[in-house]
C-alpha atoms as a PDB file:
ATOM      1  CA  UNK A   1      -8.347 -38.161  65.446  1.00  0.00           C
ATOM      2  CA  UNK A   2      -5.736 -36.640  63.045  1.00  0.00           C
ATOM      3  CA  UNK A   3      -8.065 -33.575  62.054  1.00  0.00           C
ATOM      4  CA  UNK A   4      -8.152 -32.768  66.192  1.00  0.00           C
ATOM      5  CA  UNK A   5      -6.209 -29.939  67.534  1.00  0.00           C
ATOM      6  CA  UNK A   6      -5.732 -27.938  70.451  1.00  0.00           C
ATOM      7  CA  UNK A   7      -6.537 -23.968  69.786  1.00  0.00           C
ATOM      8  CA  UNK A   8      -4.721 -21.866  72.751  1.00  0.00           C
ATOM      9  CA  UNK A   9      -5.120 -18.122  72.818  1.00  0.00           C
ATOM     10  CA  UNK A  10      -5.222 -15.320  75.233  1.00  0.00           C
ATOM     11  CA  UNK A  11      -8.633 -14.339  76.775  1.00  0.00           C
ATOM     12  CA  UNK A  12     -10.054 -11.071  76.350  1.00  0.00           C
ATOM     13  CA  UNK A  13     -10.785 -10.874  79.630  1.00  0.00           C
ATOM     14  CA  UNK A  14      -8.492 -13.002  81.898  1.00  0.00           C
ATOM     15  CA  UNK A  15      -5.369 -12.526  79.761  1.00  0.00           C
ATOM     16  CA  UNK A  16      -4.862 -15.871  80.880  1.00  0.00           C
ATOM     17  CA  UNK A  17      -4.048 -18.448  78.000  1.00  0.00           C
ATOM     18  CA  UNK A  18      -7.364 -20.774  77.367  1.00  0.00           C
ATOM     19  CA  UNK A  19      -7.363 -23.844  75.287  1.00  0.00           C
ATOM     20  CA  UNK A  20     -10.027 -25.166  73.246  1.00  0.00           C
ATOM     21  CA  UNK A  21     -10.383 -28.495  71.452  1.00  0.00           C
ATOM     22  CA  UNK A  22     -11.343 -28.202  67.319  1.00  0.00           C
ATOM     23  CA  UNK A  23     -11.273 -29.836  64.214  1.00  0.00           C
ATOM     24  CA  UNK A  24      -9.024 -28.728  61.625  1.00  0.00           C
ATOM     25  CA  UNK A  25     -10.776 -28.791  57.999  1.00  0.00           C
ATOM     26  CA  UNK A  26      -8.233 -28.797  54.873  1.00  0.00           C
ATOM     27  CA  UNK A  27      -9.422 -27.260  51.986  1.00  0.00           C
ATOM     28  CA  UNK A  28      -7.654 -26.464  48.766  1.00  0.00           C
ATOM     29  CA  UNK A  29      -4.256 -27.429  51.013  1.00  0.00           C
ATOM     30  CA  UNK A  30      -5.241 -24.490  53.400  1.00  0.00           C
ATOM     31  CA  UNK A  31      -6.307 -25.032  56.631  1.00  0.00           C
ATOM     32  CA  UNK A  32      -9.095 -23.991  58.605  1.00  0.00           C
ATOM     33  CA  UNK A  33     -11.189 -23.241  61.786  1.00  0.00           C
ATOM     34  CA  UNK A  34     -15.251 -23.057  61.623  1.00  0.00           C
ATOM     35  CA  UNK A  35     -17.390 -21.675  64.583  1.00  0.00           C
ATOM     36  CA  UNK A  36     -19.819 -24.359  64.814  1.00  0.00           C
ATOM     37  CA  UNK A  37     -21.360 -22.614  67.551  1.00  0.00           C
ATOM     38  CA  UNK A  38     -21.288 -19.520  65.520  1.00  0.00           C
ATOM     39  CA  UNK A  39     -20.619 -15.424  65.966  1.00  0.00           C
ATOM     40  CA  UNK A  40     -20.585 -15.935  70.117  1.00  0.00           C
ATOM     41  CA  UNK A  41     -18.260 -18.787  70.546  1.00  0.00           C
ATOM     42  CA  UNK A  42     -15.943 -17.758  73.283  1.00  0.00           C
ATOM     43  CA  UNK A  43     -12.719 -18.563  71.522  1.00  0.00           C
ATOM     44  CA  UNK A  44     -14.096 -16.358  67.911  1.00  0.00           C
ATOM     45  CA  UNK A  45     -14.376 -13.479  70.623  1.00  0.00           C
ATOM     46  CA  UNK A  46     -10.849 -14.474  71.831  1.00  0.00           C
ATOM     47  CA  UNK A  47      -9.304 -14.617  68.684  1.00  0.00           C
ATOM     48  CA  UNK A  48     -11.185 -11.579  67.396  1.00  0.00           C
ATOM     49  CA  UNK A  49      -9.709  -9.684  70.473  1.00  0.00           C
ATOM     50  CA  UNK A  50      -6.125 -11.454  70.434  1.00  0.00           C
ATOM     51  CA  UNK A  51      -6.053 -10.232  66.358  1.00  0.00           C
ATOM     52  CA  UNK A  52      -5.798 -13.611  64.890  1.00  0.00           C
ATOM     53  CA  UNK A  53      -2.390 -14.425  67.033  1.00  0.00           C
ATOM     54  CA  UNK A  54      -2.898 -18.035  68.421  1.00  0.00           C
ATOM     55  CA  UNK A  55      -0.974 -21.451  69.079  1.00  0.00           C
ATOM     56  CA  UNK A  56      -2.316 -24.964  67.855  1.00  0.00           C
ATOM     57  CA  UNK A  57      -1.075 -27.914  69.520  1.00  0.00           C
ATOM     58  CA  UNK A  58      -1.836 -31.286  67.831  1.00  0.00           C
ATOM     59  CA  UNK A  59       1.607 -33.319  68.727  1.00  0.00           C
ATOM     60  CA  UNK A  60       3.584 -29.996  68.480  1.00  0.00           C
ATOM     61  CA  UNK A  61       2.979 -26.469  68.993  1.00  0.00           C
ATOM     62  CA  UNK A  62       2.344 -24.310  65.985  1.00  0.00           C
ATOM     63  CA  UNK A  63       2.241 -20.212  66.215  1.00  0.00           C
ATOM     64  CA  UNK A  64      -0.532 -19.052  64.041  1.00  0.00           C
ATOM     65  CA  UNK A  65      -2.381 -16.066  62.501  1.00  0.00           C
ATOM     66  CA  UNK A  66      -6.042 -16.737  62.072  1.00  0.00           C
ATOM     67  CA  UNK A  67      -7.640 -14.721  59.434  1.00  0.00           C
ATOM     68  CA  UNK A  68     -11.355 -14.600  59.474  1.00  0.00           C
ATOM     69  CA  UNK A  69     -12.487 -15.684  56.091  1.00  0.00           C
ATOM     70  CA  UNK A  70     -15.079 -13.514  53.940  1.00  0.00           C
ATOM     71  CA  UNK A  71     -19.023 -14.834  54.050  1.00  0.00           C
ATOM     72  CA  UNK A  72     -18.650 -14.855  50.381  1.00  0.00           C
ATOM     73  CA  UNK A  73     -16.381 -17.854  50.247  1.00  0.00           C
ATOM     74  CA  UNK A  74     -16.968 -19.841  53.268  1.00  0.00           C
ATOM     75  CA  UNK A  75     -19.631 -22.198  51.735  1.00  0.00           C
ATOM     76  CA  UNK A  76     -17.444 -24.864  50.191  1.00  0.00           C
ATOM     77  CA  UNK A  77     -15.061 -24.486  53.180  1.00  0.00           C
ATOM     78  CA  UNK A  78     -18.234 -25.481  55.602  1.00  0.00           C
ATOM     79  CA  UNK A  79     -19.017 -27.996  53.268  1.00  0.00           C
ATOM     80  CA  UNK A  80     -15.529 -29.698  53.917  1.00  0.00           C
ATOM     81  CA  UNK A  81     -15.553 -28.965  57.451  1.00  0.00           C
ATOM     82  CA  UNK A  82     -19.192 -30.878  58.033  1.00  0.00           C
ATOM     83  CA  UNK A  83     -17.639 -34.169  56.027  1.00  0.00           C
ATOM     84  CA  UNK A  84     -15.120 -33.640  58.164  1.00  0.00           C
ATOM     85  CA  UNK A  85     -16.475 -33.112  61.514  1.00  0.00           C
ATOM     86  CA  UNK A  86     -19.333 -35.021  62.048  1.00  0.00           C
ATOM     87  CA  UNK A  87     -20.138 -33.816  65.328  1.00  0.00           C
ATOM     88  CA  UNK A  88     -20.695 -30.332  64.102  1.00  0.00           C
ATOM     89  CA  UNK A  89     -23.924 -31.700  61.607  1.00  0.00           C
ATOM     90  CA  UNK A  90     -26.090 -30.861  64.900  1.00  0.00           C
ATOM     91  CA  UNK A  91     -24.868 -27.503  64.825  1.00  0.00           C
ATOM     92  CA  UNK A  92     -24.949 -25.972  61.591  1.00  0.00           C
ATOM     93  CA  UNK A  93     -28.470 -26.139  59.414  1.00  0.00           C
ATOM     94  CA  UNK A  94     -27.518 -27.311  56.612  1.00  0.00           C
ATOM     95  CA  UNK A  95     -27.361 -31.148  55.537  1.00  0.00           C
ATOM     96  CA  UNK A  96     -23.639 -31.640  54.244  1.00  0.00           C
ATOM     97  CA  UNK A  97     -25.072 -32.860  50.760  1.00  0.00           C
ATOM     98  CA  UNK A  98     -27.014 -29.585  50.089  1.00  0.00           C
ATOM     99  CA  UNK A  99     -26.579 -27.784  47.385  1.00  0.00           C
ATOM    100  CA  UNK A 100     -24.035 -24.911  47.446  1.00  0.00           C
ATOM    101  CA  UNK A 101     -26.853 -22.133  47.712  1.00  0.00           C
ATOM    102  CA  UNK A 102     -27.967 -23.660  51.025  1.00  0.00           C
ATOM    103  CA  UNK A 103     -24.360 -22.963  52.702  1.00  0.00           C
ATOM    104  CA  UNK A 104     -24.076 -19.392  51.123  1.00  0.00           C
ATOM    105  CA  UNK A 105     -27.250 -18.920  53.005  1.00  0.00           C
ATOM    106  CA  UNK A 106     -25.979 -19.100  56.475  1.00  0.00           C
ATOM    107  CA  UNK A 107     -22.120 -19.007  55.660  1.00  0.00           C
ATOM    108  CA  UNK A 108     -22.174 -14.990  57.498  1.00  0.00           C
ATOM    109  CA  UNK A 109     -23.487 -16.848  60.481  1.00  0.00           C
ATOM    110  CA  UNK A 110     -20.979 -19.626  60.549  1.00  0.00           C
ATOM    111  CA  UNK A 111     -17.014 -17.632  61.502  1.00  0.00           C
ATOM    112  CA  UNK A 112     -14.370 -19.544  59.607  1.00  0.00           C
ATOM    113  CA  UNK A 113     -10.550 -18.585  60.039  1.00  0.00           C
ATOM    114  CA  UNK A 114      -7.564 -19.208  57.565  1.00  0.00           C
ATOM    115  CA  UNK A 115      -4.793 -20.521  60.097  1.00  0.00           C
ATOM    116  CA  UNK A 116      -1.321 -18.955  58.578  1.00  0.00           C
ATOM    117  CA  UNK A 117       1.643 -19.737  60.175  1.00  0.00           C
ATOM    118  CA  UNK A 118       3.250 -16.842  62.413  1.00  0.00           C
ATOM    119  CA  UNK A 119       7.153 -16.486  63.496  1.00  0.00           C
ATOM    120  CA  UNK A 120       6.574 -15.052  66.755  1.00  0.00           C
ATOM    121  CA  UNK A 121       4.901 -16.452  69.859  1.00  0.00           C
ATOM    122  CA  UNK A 122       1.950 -14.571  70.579  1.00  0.00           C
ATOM    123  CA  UNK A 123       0.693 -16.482  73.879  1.00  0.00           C
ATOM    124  CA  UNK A 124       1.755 -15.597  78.045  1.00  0.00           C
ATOM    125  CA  UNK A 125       2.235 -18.568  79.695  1.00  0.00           C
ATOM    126  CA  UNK A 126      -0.414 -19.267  82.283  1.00  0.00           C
ATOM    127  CA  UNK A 127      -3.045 -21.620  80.848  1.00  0.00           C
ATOM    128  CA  UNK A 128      -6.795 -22.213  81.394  1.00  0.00           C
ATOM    129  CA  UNK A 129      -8.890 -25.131  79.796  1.00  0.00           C
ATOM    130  CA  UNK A 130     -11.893 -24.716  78.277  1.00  0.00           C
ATOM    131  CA  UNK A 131     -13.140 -21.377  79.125  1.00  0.00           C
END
């Protein structure tokens, strides 16, 4: 799928570079990354620890900054991101037609990051999969 990328940052606790697979939800020509799994994903806790610096690979390798987007304005973003990724639906309790209130209500429990683009290459060069 188009929307599919690779997310590759440095573990917190191997230092090793792991790679996870994601769906990329555009919104307001920003992009973004949503936790369906929520606060204890393993790669939130790798980006939180890594301070946003991370590589996405769909086709060609793109340095990023991830900024971790305020509960305040993540419902319409989640919104986007469950039209978009229809695999998440199981994940996050809310039906992607509900009203707006209905995100707000669980958008602290849902991380979403801003992906920026960065100038410098954050990542070592050993790599793990899905860790």
């Amino acid at each position: 799928m188009k929307r599919l990328a690779t997310l590759e940052v440095v573990g917190r606790r191997s230092g090793r570079v792991i790679s996870f697979p994601l769906v990329v939800a555009d919104y307001q020509r920003e992009r973004y990354l949503v936790a369906m799994l929520g606060e204890n994903a393993n790669w939130v806790r790798n980006v939180r620890a890594a301070k946003g610096r991370a590589v996405l690979r769909h086709g060609r390798r793109e340095t990023v900054r991830l900024e971790e987007v305020e509960p305040a304005v993540r419902a319409p973003i989640l919104r986007r991101y469950l039209a978009m990724a229809p695999g998440a639906r199981p994940h996050i309790p809310v039906d992607r037609h509900a009203p707006s209130q209905d995100f707000e209500r669980i958008a602290a429990r849902v991380p979403v990051f801003r992906v920026t683009a960065s100038p410098s290459s954050p990542l070592a060069t050993t790599t793990v999969s899905g860790q």
